[in-house]
N, C-alpha and C. Protein backbone atom coordinates (compact mmCIF):
# COMPACT_ATOMS: atom_id res chain seq x y z
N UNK A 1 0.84 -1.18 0.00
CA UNK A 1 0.00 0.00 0.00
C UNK A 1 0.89 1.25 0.00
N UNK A 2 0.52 2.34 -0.85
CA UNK A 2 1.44 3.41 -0.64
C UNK A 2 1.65 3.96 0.32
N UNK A 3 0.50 4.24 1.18
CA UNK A 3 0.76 5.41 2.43
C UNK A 3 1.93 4.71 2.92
N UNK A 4 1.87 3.03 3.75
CA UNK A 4 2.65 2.52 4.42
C UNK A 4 4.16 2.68 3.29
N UNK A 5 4.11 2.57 2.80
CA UNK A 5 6.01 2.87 1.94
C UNK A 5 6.11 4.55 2.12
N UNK A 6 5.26 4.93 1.76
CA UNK A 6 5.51 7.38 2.59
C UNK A 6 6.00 7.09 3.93
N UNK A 7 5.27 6.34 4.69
CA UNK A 7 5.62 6.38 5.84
C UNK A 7 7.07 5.65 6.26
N UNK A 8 7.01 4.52 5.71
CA UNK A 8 8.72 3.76 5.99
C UNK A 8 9.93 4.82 5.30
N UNK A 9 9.25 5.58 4.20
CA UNK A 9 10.19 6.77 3.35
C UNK A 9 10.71 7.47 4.21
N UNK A 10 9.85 8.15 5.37
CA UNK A 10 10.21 9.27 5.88
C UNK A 10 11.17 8.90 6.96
N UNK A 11 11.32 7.69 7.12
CA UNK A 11 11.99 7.34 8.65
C UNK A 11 13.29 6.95 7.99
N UNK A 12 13.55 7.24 6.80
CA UNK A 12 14.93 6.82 6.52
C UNK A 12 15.43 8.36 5.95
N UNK A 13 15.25 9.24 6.19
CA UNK A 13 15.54 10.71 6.16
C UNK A 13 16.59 10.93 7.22
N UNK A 14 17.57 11.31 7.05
CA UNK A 14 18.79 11.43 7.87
C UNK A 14 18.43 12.93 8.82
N UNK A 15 18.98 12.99 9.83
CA UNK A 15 18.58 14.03 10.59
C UNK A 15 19.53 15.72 9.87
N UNK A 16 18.65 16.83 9.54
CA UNK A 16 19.22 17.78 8.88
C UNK A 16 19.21 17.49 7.91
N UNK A 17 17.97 16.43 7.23
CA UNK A 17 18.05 16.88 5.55
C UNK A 17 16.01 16.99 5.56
N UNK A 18 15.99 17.22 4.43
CA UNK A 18 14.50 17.30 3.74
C UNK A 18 14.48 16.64 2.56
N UNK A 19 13.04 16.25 1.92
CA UNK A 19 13.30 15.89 0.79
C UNK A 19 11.41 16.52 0.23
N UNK A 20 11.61 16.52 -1.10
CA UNK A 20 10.02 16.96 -1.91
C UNK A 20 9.50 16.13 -1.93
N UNK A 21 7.95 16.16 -1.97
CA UNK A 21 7.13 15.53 -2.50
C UNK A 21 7.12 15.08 -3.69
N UNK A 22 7.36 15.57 -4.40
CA UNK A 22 7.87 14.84 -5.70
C UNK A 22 9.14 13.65 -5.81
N UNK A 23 10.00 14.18 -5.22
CA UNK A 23 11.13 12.95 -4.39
C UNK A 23 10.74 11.99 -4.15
N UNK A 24 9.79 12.01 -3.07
CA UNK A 24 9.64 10.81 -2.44
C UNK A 24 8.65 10.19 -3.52
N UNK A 25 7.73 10.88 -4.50
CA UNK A 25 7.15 10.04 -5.43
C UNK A 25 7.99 9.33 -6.71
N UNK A 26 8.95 9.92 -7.10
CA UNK A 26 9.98 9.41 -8.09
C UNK A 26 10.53 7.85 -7.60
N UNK A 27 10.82 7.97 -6.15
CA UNK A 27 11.62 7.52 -5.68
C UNK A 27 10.92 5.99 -5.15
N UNK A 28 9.62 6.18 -5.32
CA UNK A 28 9.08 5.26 -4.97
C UNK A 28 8.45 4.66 -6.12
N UNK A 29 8.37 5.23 -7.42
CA UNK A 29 8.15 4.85 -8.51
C UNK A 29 7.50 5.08 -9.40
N UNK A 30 6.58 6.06 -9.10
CA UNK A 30 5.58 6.97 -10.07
C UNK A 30 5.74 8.58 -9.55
N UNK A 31 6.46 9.50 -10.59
CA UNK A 31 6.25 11.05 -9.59
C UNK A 31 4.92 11.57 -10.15
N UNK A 32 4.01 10.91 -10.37
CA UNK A 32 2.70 11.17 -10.51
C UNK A 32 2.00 11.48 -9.16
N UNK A 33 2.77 10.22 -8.28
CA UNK A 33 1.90 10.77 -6.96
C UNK A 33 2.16 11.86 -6.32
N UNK A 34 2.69 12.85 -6.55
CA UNK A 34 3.36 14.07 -5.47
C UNK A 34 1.97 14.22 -4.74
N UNK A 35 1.24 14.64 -5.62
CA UNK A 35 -0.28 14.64 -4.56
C UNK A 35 -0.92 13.89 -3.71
N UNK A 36 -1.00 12.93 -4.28
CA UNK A 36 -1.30 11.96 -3.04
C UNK A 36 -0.55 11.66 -1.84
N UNK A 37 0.92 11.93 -1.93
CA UNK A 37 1.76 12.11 -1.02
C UNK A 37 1.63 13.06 -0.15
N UNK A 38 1.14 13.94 -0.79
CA UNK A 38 0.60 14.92 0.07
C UNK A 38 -0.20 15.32 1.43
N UNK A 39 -1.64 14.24 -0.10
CA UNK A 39 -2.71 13.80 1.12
C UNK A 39 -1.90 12.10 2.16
N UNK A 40 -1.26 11.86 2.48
CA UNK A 40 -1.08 11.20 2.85
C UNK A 40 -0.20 11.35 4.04
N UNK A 41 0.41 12.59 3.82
CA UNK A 41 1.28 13.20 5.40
C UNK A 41 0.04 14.05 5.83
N UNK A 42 -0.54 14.47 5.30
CA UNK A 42 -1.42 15.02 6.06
C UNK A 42 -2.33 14.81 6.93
N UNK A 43 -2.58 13.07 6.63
CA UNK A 43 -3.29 12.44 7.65
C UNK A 43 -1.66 10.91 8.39
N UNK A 44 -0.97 11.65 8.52
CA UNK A 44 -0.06 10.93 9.34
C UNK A 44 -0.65 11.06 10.63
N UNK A 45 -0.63 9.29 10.74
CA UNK A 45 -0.95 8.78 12.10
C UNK A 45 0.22 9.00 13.33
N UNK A 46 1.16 8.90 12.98
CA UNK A 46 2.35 9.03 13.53
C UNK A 46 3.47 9.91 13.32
N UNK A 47 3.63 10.91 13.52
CA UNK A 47 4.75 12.08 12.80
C UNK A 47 5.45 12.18 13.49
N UNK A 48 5.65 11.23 14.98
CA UNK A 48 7.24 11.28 15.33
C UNK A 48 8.09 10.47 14.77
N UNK A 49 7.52 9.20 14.79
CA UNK A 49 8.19 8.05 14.76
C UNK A 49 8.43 8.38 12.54
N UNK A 50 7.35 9.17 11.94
CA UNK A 50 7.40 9.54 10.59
C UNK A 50 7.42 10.80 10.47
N UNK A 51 8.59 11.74 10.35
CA UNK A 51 8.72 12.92 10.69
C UNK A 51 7.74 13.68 8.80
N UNK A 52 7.14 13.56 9.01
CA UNK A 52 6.34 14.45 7.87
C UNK A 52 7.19 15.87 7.93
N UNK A 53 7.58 16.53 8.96
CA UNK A 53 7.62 18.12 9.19
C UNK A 53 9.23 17.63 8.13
N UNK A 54 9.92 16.99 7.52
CA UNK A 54 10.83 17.17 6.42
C UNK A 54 10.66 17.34 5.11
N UNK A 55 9.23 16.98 4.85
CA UNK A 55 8.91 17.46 3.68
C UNK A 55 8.45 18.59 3.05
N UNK A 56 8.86 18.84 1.77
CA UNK A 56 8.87 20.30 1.84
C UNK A 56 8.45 20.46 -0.16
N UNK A 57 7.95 21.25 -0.60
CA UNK A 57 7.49 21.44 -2.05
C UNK A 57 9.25 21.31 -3.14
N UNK A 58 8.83 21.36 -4.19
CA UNK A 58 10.05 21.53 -5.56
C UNK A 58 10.43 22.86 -5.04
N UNK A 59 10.58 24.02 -4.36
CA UNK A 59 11.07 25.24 -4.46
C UNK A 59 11.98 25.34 -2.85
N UNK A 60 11.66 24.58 -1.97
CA UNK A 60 11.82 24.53 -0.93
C UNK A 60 10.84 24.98 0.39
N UNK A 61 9.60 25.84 -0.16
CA UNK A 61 8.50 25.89 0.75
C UNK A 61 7.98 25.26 1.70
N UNK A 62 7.76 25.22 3.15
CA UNK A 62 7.34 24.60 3.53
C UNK A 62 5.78 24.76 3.58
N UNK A 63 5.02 23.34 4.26
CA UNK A 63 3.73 23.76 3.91
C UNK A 63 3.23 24.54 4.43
N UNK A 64 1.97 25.44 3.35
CA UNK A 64 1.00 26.41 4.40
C UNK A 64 0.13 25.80 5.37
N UNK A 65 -0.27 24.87 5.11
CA UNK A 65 -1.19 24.21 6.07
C UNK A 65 -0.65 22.75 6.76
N UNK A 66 0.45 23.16 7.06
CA UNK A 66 1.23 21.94 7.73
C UNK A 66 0.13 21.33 8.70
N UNK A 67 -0.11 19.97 8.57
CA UNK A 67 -0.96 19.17 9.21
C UNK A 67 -1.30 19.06 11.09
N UNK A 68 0.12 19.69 12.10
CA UNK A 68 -0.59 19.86 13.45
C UNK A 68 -0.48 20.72 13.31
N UNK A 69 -1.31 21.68 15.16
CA UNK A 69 -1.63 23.07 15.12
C UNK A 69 -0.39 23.30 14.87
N UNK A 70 -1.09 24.93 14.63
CA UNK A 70 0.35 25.71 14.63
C UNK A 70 0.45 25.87 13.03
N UNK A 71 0.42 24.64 11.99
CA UNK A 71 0.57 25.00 10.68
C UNK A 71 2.36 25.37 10.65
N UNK A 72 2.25 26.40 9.33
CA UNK A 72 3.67 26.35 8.98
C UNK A 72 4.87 26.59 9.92
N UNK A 73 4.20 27.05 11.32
CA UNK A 73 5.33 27.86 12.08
C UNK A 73 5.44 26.10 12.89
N UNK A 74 5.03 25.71 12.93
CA UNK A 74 4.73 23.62 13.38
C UNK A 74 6.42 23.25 12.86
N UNK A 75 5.99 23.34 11.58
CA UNK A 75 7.19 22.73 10.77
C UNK A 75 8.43 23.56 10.68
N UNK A 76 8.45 24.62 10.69
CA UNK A 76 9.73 25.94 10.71
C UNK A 76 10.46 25.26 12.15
N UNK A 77 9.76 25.55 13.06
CA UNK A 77 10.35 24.97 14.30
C UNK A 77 10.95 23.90 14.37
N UNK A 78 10.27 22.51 13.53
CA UNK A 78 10.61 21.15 13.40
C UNK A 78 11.95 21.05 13.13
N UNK A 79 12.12 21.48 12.21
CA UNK A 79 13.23 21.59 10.94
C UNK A 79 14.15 22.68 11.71
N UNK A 80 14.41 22.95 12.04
CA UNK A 80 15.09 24.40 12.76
C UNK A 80 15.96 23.30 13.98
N UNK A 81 14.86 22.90 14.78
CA UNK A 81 15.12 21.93 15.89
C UNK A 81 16.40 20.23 15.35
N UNK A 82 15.83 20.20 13.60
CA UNK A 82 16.58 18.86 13.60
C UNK A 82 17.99 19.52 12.88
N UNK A 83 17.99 20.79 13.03
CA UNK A 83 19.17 21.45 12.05
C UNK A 83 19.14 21.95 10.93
N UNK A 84 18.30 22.29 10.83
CA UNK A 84 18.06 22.81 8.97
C UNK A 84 17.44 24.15 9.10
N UNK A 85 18.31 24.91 8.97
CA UNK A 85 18.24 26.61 8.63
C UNK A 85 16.81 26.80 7.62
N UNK A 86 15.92 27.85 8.22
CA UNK A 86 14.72 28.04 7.31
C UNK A 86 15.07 29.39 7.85
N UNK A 87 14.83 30.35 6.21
CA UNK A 87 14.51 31.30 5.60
C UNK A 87 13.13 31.73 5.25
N UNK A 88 12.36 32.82 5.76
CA UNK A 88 11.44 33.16 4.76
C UNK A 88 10.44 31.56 4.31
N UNK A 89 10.42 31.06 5.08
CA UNK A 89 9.35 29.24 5.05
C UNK A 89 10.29 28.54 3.77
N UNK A 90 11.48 29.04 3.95
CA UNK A 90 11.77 28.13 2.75
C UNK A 90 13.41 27.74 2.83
N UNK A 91 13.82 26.61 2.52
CA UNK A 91 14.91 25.68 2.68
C UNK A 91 15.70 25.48 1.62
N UNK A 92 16.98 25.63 1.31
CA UNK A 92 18.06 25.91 0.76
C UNK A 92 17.87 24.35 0.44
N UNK A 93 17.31 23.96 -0.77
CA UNK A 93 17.36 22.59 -0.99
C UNK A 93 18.84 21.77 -2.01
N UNK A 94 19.46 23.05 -1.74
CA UNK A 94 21.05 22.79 -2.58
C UNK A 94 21.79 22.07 -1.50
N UNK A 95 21.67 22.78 0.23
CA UNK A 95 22.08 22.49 1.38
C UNK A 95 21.47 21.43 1.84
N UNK A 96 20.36 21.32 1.61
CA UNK A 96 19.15 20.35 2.48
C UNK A 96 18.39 19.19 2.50
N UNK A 97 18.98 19.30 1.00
CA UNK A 97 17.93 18.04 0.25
C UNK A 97 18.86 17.07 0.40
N UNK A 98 17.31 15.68 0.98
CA UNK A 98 18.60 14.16 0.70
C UNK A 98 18.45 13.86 -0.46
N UNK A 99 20.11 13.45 -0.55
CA UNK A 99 20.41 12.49 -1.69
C UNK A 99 20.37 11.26 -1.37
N UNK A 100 19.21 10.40 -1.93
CA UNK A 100 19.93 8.77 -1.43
C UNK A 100 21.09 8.12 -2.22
């Protein structure tokens, strides 16, 4: 099932990186899904143990409607906290992005 492979995706994210939604859809085998990937952190059951707050758009944006309270300032903090410098809601994905 896809959600469960988004979710095993995100737990292999090294601490101080991010990766796109589109990433993680390439990477899993269709970048058709970026959207559904979408909807699919958004209803993360678990976002410690599956850190959703690393994902981030093709430009480096983070989301506007990041999924717990709080929204985007949720995830600025997240990401800030695991080491990753945010600008203006948005992430130096030259610096930031994983490479697997």
């Amino acid at each position: 099932m896809l959600k469960d492979k988004v979710y095993e995706y995100l737990t292999r994210i090294p601490k101080g990186k991010v990766v796109t939604y589109g990433q993680i859809a390439e990477d899993l085998g269709n970048k058709g899904y970026a959207r559904a990937i979408g909807n699919i952190l958004h209803n993360n059951p678990e976002p410690i143990r599956c850190p959703c707050f690393k994902v981030v758009n093709s430009k480096g944006r983070l989301a506007e409607h990041f999924g717990d309270k709080g929204g985007i300032e949720t995830q600025r903090k997240r990401l800030e906290a695991d080491g990753v410098e945010v600008i203006d809601y948005r992430v130096d994905l030259n610096k930031y992005q994983w490479k697997k």
